[in-house]
N, C-alpha and C. Protein backbone atom coordinates (compact mmCIF):
# COMPACT_ATOMS: atom_id res chain seq x y z
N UNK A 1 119.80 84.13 89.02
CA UNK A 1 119.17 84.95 88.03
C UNK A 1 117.76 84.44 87.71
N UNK A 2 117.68 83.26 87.59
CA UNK A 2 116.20 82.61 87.70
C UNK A 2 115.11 82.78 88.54
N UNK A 3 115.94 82.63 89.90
CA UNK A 3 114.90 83.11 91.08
C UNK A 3 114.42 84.52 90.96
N UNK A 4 115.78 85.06 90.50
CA UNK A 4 115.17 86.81 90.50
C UNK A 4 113.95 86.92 89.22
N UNK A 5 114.31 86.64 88.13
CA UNK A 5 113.05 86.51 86.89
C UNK A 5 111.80 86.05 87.46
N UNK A 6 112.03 84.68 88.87
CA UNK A 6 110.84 83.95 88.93
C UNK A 6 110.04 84.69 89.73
N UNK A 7 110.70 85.57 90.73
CA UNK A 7 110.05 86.38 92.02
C UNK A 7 109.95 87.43 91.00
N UNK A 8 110.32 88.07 90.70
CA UNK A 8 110.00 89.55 89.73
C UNK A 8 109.20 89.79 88.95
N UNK A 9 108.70 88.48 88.02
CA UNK A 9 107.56 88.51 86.89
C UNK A 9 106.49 89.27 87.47
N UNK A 10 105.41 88.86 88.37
CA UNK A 10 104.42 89.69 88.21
C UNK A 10 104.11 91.30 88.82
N UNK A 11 105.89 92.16 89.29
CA UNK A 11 105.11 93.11 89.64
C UNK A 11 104.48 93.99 88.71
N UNK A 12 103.47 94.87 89.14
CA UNK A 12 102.73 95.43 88.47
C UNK A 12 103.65 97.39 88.36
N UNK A 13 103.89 97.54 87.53
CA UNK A 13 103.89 99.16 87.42
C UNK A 13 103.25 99.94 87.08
N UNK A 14 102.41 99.66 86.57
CA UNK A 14 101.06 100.88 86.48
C UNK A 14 99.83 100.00 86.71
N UNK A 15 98.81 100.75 87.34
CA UNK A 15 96.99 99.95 87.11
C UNK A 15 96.65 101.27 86.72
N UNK A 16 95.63 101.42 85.42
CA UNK A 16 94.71 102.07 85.13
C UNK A 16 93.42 101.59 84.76
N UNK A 17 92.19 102.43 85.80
CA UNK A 17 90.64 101.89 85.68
C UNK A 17 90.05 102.48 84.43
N UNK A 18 89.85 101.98 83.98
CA UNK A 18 89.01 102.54 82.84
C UNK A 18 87.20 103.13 83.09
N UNK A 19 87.52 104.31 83.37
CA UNK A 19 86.23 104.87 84.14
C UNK A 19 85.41 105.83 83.03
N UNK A 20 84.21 104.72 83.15
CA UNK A 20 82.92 105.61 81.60
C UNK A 20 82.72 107.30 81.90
N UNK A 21 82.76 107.80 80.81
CA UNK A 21 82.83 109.21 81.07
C UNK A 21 81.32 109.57 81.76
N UNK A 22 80.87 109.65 82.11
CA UNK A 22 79.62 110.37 83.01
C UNK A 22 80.57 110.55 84.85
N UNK A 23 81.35 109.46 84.86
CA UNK A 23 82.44 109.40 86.21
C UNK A 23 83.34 110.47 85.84
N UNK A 24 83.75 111.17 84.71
CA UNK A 24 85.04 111.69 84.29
C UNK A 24 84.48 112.56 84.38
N UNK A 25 83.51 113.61 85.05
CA UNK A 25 83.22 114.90 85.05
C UNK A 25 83.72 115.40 86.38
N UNK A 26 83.85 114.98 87.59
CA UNK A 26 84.41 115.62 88.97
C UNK A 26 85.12 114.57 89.79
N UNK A 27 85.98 114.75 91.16
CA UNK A 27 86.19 113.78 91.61
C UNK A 27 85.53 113.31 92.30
N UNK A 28 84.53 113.94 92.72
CA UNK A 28 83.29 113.31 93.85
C UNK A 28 82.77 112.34 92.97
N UNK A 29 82.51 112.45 91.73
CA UNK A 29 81.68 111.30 90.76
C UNK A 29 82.62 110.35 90.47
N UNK A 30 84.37 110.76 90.12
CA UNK A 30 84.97 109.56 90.48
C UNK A 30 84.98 108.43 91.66
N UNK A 31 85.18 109.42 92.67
CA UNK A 31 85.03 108.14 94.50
C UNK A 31 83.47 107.56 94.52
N UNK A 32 82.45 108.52 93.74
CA UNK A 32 80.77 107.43 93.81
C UNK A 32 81.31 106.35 93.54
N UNK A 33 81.80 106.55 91.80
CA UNK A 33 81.90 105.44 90.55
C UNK A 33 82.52 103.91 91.70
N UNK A 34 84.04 104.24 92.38
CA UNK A 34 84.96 103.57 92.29
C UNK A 34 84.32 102.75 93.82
N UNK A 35 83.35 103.14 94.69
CA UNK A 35 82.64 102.60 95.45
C UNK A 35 81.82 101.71 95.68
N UNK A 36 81.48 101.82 94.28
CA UNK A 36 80.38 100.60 93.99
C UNK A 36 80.35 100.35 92.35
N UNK A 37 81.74 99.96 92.25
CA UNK A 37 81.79 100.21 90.33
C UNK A 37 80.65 98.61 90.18
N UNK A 38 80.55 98.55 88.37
CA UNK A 38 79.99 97.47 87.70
C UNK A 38 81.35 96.39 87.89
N UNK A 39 80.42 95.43 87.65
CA UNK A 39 81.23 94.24 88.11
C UNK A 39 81.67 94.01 86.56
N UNK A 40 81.78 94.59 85.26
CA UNK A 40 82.18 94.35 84.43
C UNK A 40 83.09 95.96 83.83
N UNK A 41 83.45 96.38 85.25
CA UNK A 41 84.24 97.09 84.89
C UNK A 41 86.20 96.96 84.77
N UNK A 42 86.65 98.01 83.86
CA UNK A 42 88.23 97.21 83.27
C UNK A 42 89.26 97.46 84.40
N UNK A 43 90.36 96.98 84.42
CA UNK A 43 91.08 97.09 84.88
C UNK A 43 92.52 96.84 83.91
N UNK A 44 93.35 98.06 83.96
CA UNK A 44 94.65 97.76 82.77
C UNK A 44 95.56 97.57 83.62
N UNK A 45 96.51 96.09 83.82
CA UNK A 45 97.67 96.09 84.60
C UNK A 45 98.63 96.02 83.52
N UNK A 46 99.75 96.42 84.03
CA UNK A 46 101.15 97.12 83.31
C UNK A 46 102.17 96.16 83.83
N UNK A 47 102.64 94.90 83.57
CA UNK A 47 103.98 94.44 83.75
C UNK A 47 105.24 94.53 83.08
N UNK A 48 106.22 94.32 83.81
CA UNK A 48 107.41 94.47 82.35
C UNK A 48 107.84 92.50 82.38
N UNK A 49 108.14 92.46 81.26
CA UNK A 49 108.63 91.39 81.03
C UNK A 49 110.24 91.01 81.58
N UNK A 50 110.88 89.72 81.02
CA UNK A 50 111.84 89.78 81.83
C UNK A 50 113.14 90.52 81.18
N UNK A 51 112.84 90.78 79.89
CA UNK A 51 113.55 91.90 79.06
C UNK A 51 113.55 93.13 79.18
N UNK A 52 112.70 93.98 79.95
CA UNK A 52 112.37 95.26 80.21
C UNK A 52 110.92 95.85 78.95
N UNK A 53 110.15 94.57 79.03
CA UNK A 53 109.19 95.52 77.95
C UNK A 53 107.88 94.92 78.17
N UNK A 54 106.92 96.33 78.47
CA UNK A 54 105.84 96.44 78.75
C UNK A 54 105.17 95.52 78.32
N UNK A 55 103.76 95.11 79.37
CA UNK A 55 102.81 94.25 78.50
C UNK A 55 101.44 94.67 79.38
N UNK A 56 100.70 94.96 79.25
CA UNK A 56 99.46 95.42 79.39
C UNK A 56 98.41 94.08 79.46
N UNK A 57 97.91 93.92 80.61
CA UNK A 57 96.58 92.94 80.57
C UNK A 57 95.59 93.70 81.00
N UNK A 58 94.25 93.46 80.53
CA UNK A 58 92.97 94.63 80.62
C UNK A 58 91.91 92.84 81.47
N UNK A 59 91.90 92.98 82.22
CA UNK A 59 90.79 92.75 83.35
C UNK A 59 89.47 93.09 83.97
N UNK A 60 88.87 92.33 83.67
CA UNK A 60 87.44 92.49 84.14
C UNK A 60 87.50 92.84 85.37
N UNK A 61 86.82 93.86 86.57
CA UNK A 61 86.63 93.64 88.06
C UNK A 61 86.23 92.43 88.43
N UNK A 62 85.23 91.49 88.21
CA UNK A 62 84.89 90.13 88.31
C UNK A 62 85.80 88.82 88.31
N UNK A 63 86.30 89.49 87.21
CA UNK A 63 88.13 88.07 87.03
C UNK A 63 89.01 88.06 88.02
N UNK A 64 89.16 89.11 88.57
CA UNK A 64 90.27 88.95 89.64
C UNK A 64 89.42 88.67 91.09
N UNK A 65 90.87 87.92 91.61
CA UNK A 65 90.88 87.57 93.02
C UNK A 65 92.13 87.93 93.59
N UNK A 66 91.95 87.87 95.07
CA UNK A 66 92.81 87.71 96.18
C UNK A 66 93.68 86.54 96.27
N UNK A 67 94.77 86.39 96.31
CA UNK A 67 95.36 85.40 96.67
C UNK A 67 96.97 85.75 97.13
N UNK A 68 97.58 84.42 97.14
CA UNK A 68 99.17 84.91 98.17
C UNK A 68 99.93 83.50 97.64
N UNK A 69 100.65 83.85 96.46
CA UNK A 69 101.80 82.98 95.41
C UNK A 69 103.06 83.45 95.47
N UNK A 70 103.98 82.84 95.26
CA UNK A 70 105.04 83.20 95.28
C UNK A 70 106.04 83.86 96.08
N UNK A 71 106.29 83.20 97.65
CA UNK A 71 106.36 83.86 98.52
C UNK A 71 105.86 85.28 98.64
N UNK A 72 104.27 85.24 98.44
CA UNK A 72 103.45 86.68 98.72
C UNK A 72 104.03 87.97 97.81
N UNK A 73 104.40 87.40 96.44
CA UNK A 73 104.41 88.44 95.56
C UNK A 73 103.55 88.51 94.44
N UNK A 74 102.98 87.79 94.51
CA UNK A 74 101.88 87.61 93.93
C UNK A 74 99.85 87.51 94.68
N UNK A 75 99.91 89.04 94.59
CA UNK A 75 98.69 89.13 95.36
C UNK A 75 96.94 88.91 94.64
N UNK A 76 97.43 89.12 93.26
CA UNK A 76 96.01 89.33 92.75
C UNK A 76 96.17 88.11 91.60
N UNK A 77 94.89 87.24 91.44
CA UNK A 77 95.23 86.36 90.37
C UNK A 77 93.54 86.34 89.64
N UNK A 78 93.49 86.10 88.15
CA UNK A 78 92.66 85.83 87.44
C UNK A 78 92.88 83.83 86.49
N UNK A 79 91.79 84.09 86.39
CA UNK A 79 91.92 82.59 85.95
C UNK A 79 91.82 82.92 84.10
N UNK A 80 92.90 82.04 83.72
CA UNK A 80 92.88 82.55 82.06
C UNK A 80 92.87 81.44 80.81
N UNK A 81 92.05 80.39 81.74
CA UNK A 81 92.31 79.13 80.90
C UNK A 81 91.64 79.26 79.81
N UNK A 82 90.37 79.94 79.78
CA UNK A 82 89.49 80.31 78.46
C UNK A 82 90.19 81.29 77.60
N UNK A 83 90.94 82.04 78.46
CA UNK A 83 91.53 83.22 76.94
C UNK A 83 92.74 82.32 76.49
N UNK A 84 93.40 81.35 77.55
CA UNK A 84 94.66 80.99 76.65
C UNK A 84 94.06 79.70 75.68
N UNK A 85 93.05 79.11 75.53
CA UNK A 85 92.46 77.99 74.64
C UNK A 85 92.19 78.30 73.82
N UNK A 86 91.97 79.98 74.06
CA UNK A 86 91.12 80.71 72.33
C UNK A 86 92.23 81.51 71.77
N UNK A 87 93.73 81.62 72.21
CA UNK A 87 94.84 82.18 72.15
C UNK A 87 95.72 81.59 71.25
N UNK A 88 96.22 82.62 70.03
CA UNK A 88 97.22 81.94 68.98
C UNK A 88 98.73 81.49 70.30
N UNK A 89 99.56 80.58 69.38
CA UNK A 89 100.25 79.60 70.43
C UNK A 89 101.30 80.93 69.99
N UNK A 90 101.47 81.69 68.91
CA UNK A 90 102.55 82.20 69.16
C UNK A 90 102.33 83.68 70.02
N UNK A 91 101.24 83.80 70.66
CA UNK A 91 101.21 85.52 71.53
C UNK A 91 101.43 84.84 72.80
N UNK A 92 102.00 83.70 73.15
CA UNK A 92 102.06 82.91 74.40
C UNK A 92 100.85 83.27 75.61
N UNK A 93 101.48 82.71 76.81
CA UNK A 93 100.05 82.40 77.82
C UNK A 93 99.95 84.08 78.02
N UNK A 94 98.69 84.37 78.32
CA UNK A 94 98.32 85.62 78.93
C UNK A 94 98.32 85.92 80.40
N UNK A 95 98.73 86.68 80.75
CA UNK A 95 99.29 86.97 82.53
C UNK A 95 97.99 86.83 83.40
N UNK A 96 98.27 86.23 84.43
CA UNK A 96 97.60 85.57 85.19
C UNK A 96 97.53 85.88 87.04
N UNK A 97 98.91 86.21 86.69
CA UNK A 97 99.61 86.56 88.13
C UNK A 97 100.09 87.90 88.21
N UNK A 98 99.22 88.50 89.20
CA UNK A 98 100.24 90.14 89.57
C UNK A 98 100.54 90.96 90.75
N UNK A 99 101.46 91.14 91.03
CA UNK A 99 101.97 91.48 92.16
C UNK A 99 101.92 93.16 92.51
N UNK A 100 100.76 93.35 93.33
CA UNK A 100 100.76 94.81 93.47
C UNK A 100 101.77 95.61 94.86
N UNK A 101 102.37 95.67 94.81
CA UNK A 101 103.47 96.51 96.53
C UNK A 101 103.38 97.89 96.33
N UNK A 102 103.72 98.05 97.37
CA UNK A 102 104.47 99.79 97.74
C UNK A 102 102.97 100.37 98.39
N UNK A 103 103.54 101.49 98.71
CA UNK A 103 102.51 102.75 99.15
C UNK A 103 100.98 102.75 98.43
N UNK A 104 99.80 102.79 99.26
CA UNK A 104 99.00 103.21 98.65
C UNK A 104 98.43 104.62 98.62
N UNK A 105 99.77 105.26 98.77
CA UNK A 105 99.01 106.89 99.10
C UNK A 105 99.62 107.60 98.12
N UNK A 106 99.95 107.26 97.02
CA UNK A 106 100.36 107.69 95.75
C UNK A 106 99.23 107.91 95.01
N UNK A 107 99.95 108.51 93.64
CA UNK A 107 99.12 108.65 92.43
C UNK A 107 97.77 109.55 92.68
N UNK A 108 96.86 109.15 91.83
CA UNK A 108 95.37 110.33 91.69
C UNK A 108 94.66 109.87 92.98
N UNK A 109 94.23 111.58 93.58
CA UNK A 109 93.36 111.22 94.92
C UNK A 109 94.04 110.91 96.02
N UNK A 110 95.79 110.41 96.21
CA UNK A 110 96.15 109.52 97.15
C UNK A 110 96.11 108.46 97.41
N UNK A 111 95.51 107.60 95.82
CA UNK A 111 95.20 106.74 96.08
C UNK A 111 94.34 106.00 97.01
N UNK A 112 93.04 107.09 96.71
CA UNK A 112 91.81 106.47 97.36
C UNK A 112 91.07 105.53 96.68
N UNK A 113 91.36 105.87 95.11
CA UNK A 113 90.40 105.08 94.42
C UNK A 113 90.92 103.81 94.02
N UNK A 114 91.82 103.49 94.14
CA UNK A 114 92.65 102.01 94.22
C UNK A 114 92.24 101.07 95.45
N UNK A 115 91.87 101.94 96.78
CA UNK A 115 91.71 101.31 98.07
C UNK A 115 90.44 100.82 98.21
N UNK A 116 89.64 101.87 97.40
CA UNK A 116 88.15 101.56 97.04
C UNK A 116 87.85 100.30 96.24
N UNK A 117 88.87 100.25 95.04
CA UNK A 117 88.46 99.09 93.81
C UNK A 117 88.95 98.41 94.54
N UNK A 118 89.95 98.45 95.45
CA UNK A 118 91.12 97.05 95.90
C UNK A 118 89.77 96.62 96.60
N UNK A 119 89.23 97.25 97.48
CA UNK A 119 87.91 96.61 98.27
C UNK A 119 86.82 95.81 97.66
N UNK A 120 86.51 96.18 97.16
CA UNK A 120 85.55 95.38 95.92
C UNK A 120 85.81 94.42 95.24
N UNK A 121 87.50 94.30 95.07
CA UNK A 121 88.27 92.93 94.35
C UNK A 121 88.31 91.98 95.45
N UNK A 122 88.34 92.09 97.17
CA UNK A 122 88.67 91.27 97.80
C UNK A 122 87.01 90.89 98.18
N UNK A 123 85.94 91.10 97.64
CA UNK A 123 84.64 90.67 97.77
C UNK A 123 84.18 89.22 96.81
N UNK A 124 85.24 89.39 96.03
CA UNK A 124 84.94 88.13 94.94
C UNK A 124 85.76 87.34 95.80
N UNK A 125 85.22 85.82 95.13
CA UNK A 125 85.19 84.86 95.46
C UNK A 125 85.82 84.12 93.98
N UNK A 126 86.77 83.11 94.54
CA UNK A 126 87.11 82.00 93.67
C UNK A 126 86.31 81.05 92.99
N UNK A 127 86.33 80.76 92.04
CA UNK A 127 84.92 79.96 91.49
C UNK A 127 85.50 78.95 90.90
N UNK A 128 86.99 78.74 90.65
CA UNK A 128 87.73 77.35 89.88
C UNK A 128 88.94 77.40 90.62
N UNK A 129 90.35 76.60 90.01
CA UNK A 129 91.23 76.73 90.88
C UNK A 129 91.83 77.13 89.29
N UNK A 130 93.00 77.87 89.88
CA UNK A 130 93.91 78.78 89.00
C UNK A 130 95.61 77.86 88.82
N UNK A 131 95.91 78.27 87.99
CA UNK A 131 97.28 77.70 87.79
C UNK A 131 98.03 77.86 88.83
């Protein structure tokens, strides 16, 4: 039951981009946006806990990286040592680790615009070492 909690924590069930409305007028201005977004643009990942209840982390494009934890269930990682130092002890550590799988030909577009941001996330570079 442990292993399953330990492999299971970071998948992700929803990502939503948070895209500035001047992008929210067509989808052609969505696929510009998501091609060459700002590097201080959001990213909302959706995990469930090991109870079944949502928790939402909002991500910079810049914070995340590429990486391969947990026998490769864990694909995307941000470094969170500054938010957890400035973090009350009782909202515990903030998620760090997330595991994106399945199809990318789902959701809005077919999931073009995920393949697009996913591209742009694997352009950053590591700049510390992560938990």
């Amino acid at each position: 039951m442990f292993f399953v909690a330990y492999v299971t924590g970071p998948f992700v069930t929803y990502i939503h981009l948070r895209i500035p409305a001047f992008a929210r007028n067509s989808k052609e201005m969505i696929i510009r946006f998501s091609k060459s977004p700002p590097k201080e643009t959001e990213l909302d990942f959706t995990t469930m806990n090991f109870f079944g209840k949502p928790q939402v982390a909002r991500v910079k494009l810049n914070d995340i990286y590429i990486t391969r934890q947990r026998f490769g269930m864990v694909n995307f990682l941000r470094n969170t040592a500054q938010i957890n130092k400035n973090r009350s002890w009782w909202k515990g550590k903030a998620i760090c680790k997330f595991g994106v799988h399945g199809k990318e030909t789902g959701g809005f577009l077919h999931g073009e615009v995920w393949k697009l941001i996913k591209k742009s996330i694997e352009k950053n570079k590591s700049t510390s070492t992560f938990p």
